[in-house]
C-alpha atoms as a PDB file:
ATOM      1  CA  UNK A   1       8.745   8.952  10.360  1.00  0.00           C
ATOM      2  CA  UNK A   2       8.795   8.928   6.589  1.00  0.00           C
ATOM      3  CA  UNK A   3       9.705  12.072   5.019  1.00  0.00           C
ATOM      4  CA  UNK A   4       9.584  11.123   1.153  1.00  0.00           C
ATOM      5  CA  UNK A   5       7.280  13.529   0.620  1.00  0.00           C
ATOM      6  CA  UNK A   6       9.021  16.714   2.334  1.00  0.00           C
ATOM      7  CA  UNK A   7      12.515  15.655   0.590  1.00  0.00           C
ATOM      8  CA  UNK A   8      10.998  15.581  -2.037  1.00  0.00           C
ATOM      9  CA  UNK A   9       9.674  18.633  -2.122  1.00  0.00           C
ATOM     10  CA  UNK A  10      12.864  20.362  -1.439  1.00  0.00           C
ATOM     11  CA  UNK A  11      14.347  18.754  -4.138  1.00  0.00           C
ATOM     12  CA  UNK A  12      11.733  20.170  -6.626  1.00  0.00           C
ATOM     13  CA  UNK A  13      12.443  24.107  -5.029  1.00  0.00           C
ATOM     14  CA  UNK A  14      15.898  23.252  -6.207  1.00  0.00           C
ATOM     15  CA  UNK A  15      14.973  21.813  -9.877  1.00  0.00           C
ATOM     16  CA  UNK A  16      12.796  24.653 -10.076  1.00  0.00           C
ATOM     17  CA  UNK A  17      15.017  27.571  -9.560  1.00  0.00           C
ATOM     18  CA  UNK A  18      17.653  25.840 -12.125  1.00  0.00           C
ATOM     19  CA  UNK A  19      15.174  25.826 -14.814  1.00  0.00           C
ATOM     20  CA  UNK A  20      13.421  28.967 -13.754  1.00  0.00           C
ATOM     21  CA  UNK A  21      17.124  30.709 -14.588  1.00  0.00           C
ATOM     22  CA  UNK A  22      17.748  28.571 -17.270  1.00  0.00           C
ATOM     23  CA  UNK A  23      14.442  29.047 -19.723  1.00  0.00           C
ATOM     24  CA  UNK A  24      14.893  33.067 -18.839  1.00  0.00           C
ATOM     25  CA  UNK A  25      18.208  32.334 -20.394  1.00  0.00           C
ATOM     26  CA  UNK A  26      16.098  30.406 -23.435  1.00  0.00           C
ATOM     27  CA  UNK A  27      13.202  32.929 -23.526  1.00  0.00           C
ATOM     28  CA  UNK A  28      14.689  35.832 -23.859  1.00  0.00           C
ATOM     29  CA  UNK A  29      16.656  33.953 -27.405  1.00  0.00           C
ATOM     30  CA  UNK A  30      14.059  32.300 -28.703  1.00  0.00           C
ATOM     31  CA  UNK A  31      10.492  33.086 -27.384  1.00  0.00           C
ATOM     32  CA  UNK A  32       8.248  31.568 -24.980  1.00  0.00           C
ATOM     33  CA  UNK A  33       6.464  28.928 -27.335  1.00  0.00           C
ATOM     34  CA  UNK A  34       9.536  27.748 -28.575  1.00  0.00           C
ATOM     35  CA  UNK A  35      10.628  27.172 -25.438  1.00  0.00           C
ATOM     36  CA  UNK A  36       7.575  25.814 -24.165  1.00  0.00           C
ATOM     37  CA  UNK A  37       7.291  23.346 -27.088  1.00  0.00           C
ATOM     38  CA  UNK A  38      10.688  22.026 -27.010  1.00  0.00           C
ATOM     39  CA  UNK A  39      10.967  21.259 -23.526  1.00  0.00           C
ATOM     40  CA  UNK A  40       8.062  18.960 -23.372  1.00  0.00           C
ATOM     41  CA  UNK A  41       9.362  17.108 -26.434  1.00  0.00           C
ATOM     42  CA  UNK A  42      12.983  16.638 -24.234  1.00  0.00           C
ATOM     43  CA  UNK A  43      10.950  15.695 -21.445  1.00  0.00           C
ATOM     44  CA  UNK A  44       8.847  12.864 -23.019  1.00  0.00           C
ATOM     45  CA  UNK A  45      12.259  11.542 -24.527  1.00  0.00           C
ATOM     46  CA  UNK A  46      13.754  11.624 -21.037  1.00  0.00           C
ATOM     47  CA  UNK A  47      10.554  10.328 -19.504  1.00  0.00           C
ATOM     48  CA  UNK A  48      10.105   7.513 -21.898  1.00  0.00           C
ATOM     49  CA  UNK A  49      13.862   6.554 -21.684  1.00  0.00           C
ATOM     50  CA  UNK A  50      13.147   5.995 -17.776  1.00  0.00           C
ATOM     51  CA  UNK A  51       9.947   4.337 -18.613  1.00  0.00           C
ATOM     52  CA  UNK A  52      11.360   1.661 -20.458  1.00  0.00           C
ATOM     53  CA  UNK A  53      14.424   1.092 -17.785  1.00  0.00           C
ATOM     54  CA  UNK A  54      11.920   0.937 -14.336  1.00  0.00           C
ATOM     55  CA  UNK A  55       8.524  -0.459 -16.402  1.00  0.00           C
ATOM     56  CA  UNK A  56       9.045  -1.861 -19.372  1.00  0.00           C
ATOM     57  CA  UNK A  57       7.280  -0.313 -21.150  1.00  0.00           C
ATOM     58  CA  UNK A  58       7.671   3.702 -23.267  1.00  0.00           C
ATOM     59  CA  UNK A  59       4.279   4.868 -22.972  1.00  0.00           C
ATOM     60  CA  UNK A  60       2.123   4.969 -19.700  1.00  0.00           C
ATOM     61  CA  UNK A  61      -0.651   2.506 -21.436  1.00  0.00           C
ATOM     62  CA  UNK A  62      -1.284   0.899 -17.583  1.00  0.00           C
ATOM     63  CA  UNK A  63      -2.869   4.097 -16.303  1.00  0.00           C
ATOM     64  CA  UNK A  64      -6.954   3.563 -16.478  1.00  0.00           C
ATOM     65  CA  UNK A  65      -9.245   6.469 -18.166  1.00  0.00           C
ATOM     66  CA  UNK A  66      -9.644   8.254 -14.649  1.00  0.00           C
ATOM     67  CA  UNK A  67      -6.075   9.404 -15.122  1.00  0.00           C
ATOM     68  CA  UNK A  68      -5.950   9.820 -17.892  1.00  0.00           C
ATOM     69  CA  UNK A  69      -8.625  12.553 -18.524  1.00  0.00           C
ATOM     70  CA  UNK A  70      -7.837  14.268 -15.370  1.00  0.00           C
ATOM     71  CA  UNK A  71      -4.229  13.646 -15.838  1.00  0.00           C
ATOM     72  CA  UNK A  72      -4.189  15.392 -19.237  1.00  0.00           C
ATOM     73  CA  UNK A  73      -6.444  17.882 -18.269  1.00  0.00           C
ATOM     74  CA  UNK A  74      -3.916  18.657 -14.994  1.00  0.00           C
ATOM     75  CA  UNK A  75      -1.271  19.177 -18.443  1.00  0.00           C
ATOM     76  CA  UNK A  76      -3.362  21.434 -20.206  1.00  0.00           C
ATOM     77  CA  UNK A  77      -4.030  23.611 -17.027  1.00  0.00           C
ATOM     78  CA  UNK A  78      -0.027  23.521 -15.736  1.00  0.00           C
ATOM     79  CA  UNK A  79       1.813  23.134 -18.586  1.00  0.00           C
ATOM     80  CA  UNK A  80      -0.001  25.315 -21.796  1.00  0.00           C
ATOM     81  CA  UNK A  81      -1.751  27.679 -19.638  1.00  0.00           C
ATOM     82  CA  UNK A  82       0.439  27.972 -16.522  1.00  0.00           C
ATOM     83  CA  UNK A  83       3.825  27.940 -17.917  1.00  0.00           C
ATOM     84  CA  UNK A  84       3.001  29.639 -20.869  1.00  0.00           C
ATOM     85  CA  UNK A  85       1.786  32.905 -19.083  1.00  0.00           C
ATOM     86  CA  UNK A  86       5.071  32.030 -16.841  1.00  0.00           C
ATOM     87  CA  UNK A  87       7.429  32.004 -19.318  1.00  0.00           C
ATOM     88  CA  UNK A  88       6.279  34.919 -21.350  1.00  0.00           C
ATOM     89  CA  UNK A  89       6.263  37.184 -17.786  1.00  0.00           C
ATOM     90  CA  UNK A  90      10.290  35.941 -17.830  1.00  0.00           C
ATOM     91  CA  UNK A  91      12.131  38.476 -20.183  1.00  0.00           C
ATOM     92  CA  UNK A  92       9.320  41.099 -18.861  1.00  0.00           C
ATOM     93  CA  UNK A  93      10.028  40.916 -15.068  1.00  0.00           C
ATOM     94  CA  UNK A  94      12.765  38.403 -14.761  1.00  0.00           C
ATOM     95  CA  UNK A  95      12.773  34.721 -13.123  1.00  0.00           C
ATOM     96  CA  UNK A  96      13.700  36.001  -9.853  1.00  0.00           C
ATOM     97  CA  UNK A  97      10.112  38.097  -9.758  1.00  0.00           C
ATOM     98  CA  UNK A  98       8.625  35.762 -11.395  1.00  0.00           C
ATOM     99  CA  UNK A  99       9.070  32.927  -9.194  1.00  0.00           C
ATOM    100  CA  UNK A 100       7.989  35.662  -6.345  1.00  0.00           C
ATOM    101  CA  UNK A 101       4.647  36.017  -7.456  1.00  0.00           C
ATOM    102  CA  UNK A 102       4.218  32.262  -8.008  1.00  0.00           C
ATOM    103  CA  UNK A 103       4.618  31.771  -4.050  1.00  0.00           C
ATOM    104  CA  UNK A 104       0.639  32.655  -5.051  1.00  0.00           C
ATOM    105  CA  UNK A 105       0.179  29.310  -6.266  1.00  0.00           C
ATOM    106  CA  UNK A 106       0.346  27.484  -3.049  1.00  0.00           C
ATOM    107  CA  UNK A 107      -3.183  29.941  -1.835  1.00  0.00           C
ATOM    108  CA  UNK A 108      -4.405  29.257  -5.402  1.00  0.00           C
ATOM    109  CA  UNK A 109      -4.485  25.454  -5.230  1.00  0.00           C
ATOM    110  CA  UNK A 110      -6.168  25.660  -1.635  1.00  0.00           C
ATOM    111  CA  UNK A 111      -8.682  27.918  -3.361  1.00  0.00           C
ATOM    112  CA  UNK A 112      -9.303  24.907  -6.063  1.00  0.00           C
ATOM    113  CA  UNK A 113      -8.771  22.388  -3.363  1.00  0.00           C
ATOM    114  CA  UNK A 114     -11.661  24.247  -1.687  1.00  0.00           C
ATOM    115  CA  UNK A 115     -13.898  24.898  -4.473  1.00  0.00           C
ATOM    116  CA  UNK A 116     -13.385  21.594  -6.275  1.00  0.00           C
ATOM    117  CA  UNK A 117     -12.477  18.872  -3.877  1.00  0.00           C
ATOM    118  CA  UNK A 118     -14.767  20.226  -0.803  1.00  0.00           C
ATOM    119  CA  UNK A 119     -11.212  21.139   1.363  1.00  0.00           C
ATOM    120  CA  UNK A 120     -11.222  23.126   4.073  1.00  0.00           C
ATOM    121  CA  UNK A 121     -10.161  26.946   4.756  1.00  0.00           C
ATOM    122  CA  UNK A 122      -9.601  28.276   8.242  1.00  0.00           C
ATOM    123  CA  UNK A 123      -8.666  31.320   9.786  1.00  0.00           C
ATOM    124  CA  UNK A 124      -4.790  30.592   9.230  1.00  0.00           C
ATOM    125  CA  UNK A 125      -5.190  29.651   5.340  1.00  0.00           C
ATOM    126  CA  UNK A 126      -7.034  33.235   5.373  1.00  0.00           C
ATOM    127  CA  UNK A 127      -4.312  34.898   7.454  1.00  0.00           C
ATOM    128  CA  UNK A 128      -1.800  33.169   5.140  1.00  0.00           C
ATOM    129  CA  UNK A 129      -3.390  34.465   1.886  1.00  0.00           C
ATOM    130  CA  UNK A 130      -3.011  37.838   3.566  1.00  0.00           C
ATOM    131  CA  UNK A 131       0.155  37.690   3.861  1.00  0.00           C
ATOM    132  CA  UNK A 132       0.968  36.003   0.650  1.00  0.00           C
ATOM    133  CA  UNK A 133      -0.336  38.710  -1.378  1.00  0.00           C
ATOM    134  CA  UNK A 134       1.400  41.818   1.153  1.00  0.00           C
ATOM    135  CA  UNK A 135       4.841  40.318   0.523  1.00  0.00           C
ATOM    136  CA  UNK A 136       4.238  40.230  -2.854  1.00  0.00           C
ATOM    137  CA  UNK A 137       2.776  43.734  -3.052  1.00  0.00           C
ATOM    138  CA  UNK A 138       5.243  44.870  -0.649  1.00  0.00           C
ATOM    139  CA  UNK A 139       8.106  44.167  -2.798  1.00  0.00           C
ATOM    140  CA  UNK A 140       7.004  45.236  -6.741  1.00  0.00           C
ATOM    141  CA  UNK A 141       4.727  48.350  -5.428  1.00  0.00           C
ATOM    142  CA  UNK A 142       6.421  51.555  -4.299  1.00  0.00           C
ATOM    143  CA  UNK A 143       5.272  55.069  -3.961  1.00  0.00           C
ATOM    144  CA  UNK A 144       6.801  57.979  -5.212  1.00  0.00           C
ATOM    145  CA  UNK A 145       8.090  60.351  -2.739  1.00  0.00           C
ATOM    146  CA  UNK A 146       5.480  63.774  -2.414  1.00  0.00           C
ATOM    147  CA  UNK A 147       2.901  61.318  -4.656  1.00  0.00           C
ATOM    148  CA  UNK A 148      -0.223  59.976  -3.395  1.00  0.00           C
ATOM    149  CA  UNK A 149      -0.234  57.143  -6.350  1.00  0.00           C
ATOM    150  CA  UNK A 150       1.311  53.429  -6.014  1.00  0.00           C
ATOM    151  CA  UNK A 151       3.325  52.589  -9.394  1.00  0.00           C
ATOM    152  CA  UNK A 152       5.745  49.923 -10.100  1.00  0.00           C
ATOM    153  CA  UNK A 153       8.820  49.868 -11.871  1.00  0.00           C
ATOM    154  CA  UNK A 154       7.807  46.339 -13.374  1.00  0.00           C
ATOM    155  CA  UNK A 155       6.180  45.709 -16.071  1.00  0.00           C
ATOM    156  CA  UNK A 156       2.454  45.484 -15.451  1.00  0.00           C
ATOM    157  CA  UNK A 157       1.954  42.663 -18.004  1.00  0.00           C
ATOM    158  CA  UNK A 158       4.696  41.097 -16.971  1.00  0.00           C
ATOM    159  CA  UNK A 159       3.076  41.056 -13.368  1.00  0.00           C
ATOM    160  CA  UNK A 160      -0.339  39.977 -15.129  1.00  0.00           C
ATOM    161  CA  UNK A 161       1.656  36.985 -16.764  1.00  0.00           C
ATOM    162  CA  UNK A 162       3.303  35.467 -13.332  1.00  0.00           C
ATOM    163  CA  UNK A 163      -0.171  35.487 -11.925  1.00  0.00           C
ATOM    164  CA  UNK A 164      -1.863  33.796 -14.564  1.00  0.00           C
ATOM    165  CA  UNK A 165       1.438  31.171 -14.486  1.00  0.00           C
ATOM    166  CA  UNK A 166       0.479  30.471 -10.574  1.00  0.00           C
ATOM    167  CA  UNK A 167      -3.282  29.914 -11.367  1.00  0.00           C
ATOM    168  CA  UNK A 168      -2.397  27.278 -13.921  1.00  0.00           C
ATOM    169  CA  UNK A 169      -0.041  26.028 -11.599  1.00  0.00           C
ATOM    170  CA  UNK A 170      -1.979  25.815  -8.098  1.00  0.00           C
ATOM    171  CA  UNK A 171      -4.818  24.185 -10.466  1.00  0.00           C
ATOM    172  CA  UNK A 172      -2.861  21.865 -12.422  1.00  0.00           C
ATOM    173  CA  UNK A 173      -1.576  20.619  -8.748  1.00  0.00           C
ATOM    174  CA  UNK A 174      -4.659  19.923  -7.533  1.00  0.00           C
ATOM    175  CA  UNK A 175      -5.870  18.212 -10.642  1.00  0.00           C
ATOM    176  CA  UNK A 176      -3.184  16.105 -10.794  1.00  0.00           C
ATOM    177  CA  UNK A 177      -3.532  15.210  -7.345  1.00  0.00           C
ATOM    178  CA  UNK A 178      -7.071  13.952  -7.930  1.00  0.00           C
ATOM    179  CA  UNK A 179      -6.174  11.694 -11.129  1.00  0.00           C
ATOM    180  CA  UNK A 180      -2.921  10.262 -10.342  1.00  0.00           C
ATOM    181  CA  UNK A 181      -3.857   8.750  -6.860  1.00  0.00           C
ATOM    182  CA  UNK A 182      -1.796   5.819  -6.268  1.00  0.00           C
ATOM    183  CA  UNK A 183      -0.418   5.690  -9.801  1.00  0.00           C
ATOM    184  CA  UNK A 184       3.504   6.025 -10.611  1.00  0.00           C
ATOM    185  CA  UNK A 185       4.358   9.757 -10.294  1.00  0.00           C
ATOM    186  CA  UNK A 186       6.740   9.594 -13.452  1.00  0.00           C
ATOM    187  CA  UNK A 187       3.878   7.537 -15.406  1.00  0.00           C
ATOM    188  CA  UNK A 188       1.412  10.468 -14.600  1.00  0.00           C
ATOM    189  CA  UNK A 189       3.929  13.396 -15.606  1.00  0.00           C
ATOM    190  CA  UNK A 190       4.184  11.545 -18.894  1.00  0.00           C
ATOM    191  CA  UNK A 191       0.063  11.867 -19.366  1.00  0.00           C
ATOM    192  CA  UNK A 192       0.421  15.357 -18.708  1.00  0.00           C
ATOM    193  CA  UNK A 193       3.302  16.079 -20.624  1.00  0.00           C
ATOM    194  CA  UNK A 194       1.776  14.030 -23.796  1.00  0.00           C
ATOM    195  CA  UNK A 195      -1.210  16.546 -23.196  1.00  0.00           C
ATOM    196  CA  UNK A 196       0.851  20.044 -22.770  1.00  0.00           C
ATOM    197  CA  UNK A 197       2.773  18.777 -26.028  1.00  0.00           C
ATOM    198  CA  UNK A 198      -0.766  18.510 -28.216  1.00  0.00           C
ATOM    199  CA  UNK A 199      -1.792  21.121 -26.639  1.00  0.00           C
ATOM    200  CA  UNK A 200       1.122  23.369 -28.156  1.00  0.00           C
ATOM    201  CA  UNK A 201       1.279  21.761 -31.138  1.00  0.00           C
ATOM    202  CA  UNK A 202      -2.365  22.922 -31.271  1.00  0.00           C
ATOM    203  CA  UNK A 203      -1.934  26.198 -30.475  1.00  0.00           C
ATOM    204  CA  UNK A 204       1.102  26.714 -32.316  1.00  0.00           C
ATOM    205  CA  UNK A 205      -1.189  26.080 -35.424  1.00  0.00           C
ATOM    206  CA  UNK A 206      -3.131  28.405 -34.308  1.00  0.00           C
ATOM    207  CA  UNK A 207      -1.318  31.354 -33.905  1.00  0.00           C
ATOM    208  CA  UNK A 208       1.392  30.019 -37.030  1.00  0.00           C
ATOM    209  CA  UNK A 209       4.265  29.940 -34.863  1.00  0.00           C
ATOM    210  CA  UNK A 210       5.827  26.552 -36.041  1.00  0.00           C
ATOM    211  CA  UNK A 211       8.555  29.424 -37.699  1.00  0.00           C
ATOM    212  CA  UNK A 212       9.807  30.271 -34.055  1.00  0.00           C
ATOM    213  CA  UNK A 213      10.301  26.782 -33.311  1.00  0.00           C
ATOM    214  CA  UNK A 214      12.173  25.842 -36.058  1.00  0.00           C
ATOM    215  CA  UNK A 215      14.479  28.874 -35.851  1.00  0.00           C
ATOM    216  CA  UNK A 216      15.363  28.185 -32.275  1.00  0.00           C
ATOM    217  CA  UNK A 217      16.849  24.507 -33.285  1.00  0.00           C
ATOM    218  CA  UNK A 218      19.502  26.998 -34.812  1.00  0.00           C
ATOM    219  CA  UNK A 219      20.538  28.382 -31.855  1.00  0.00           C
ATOM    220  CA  UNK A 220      23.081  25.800 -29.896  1.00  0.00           C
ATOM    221  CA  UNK A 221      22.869  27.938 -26.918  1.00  0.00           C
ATOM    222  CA  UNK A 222      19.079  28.221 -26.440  1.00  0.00           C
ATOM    223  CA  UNK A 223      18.317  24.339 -27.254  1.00  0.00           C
ATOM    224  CA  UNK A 224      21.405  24.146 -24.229  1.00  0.00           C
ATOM    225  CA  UNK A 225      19.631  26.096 -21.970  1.00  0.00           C
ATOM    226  CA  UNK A 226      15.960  24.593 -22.812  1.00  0.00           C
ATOM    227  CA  UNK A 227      17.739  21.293 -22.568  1.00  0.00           C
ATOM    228  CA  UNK A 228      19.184  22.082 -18.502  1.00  0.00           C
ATOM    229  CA  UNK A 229      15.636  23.470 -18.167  1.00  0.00           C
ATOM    230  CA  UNK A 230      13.753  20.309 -19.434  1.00  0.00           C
ATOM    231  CA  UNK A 231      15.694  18.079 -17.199  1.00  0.00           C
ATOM    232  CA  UNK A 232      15.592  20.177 -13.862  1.00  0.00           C
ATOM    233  CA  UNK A 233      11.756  21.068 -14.798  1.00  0.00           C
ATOM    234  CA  UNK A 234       9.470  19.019 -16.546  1.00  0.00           C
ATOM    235  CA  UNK A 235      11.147  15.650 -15.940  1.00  0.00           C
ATOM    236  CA  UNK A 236      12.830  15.775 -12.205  1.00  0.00           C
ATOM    237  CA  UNK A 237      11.191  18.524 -11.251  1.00  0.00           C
ATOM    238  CA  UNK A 238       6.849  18.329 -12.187  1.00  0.00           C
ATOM    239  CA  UNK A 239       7.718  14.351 -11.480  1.00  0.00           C
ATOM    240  CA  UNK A 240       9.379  15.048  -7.865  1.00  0.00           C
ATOM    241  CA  UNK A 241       6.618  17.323  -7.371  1.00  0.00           C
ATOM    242  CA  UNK A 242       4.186  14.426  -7.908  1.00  0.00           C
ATOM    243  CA  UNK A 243       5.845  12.258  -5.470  1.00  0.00           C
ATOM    244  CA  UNK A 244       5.849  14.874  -2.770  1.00  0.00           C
ATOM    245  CA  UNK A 245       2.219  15.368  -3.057  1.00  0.00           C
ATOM    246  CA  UNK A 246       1.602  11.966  -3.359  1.00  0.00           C
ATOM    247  CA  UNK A 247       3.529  11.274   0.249  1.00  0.00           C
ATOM    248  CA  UNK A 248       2.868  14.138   2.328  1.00  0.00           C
ATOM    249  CA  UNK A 249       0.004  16.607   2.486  1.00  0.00           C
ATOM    250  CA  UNK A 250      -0.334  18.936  -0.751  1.00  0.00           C
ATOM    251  CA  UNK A 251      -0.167  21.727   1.822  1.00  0.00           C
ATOM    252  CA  UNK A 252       3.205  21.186   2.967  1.00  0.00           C
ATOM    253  CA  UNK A 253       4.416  19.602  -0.357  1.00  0.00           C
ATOM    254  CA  UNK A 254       3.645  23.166  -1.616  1.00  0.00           C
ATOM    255  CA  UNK A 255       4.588  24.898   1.534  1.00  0.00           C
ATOM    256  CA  UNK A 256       8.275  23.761   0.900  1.00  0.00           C
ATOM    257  CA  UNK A 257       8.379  24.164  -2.788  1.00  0.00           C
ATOM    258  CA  UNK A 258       7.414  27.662  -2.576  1.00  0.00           C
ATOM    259  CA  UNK A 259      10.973  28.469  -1.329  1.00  0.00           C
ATOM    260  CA  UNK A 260      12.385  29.428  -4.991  1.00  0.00           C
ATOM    261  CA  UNK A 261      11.799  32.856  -4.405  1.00  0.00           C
ATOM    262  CA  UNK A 262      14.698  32.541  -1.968  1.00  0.00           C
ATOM    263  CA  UNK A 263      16.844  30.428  -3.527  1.00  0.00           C
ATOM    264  CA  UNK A 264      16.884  32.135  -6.519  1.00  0.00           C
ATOM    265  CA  UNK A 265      17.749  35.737  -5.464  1.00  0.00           C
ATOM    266  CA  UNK A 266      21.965  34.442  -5.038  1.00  0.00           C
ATOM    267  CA  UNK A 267      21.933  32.648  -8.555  1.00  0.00           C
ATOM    268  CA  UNK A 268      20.242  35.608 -10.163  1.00  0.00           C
ATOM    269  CA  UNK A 269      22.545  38.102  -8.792  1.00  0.00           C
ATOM    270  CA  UNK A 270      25.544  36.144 -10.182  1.00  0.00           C
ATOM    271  CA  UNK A 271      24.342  34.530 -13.321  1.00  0.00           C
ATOM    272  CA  UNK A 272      22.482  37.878 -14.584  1.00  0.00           C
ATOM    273  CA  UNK A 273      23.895  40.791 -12.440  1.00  0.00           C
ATOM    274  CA  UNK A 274      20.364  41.568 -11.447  1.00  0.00           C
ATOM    275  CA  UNK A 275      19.971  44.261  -8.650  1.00  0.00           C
ATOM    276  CA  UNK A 276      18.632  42.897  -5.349  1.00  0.00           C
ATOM    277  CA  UNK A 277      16.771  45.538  -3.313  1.00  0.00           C
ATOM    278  CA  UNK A 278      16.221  44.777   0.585  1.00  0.00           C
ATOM    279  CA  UNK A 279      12.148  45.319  -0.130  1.00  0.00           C
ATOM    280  CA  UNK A 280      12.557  42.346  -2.641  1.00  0.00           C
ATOM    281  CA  UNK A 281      13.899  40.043  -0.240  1.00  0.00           C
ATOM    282  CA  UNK A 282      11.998  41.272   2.516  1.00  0.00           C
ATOM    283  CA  UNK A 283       8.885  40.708   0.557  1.00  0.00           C
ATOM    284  CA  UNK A 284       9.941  37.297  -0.464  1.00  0.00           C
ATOM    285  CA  UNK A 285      10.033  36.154   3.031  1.00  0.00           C
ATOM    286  CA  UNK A 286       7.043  37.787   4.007  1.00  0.00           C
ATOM    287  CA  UNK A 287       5.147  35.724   1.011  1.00  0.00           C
ATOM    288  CA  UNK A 288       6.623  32.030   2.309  1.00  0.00           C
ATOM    289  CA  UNK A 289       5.625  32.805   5.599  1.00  0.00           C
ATOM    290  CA  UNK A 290       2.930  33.320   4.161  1.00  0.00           C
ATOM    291  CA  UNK A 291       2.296  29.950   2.536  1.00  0.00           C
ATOM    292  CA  UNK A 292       3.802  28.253   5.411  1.00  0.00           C
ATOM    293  CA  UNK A 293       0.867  29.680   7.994  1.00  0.00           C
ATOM    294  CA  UNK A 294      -1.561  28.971   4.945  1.00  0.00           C
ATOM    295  CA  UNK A 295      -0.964  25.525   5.619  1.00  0.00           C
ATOM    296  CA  UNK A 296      -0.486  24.973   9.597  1.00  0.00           C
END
């Protein structure tokens, strides 16, 4: 059997916990839409560099209108809305927690997969859910002994920001899914990172944040960390994430890459001395169990 897809998947749960670490590293310097910004731009470069080298040509001007509106539209949804609420929840609840309530995103893109494409739910995606949203509950929620009322030592909107990252992730999946369809899975993350860029640069006007941006070229280490983050997320990682999906069923594709939450609780421990309570990792398992009965 051929398990491109399921390899590849793997691979992008690796790429993802690097940059996960890597743009708290950046975030927590320079802000989220500085980071967010200059990452796309490194990952066009790096995107058009391999372009040119396996198609001849920079720009994806092959792909037909199909993918591109749905393609760009998959950017807006994953990379300005997803990854912005994503990033932002970073300095606020750490990566490591982060990427724990993003094992959400798997349930989320069934949901859209459901609502959108006509896909199926059965009693085990339900089941799944369940326990999707118990490990994650299980693991940020604790009650105070004598108290009757559930708190959390994590920051609420930090909480509210990692769920609104896996709702612009599970939908930009399933968009993408629908407009790249046979097309090269580099090519397409190109179209959506040409859209996430204009979408910044859009929003950056906006809100008058070009200042951040600017500042953060000052700081060697950030643009460092952005630049380990750009190559392990947008580029290798959205792009290995296109292949998978585009070689095995989106269900396991996002079955497997839902594993960061594990992967990420060594790393974190070293890299930023972060405490590691046995409910966390508990709950982390609970939550890709979760995903993985979502999708049997």
């Amino acid at each position: 059997m051929n398990y491109t897809g399921e390899y590849a998947a793997l691979l992008t749960a690796v790429f993802w916990t690097i940059t996960a670490l890597a743009f708290e590293v950046a975030t927590k310097k320079v802000g989220t839409y500085a980071v967010n910004l200059i990452r796309l731009l490194f990952a066009f470069i790096l995107l058009g560099s391999l372009a040119y080298f396996k198609r001849g040509m920079v720009l994806p001007l092959d792909a037909d209108s199909h993918a591109w509106i749905w393609l760009s539209v998959s950017g807006l949804v994953g990379f300005v809305l997803g990854d912005l609420f994503l990033f932002a929840s970073y300095p606020l609840i750490s990566s490591r927690v982060a990427m724990l309530i993003m094992t959400l995103a798997p349930p989320i893109a069934a949901i859209f997969g459901f609502s959108i494409l006509g896909e199926q739910m059965n009693f085990m995606s339900i089941l799944g859910m369940i326990l999707v949203i118990a490990g994650i509950a299980y693991a940020i929620w604790s009650k105070p002994k004598g108290k009757n009322k559930i708190k959390t030592n994590i920051s609420i909107k930090g909480i509210i920001f990692a769920v609104l990252g896996a709702i612009g992730q599970g939908g930009g999946i399933v968009i993408s899914k629908y407009g790249m369809a046979e097309y090269d899975p580099f090519a397409a993350n190109q179209i959506r990172v040409i859209a996430g860029i204009f979408g910044f640069i859009v929003l950056l006007s906006i809100l008058k944040k070009w200042k951040n941006v600017f500042a953060a070229f000052k700081d060697i280490k950030a643009v460092r960390s952005i630049g380990i983050g750009a190559i392990f997320g947008p580029f290798l990682g959205v792009s290995f994430s296109l292949i998978a999906v585009q070689n095995t069923n989106a269900g396991i594709a996002s079955t497997l890459m839902s594993i960061v939450p594990i992967i990420i609780i060594v790393p974190s421990y070293f890299l930023f001395k972060q405490k590691i309570t046995l409910k966390e990792v508990v709950g982390a398992i609970i939550s890709v169990v979760g995903v993985s009965l979502f999708f049997v």
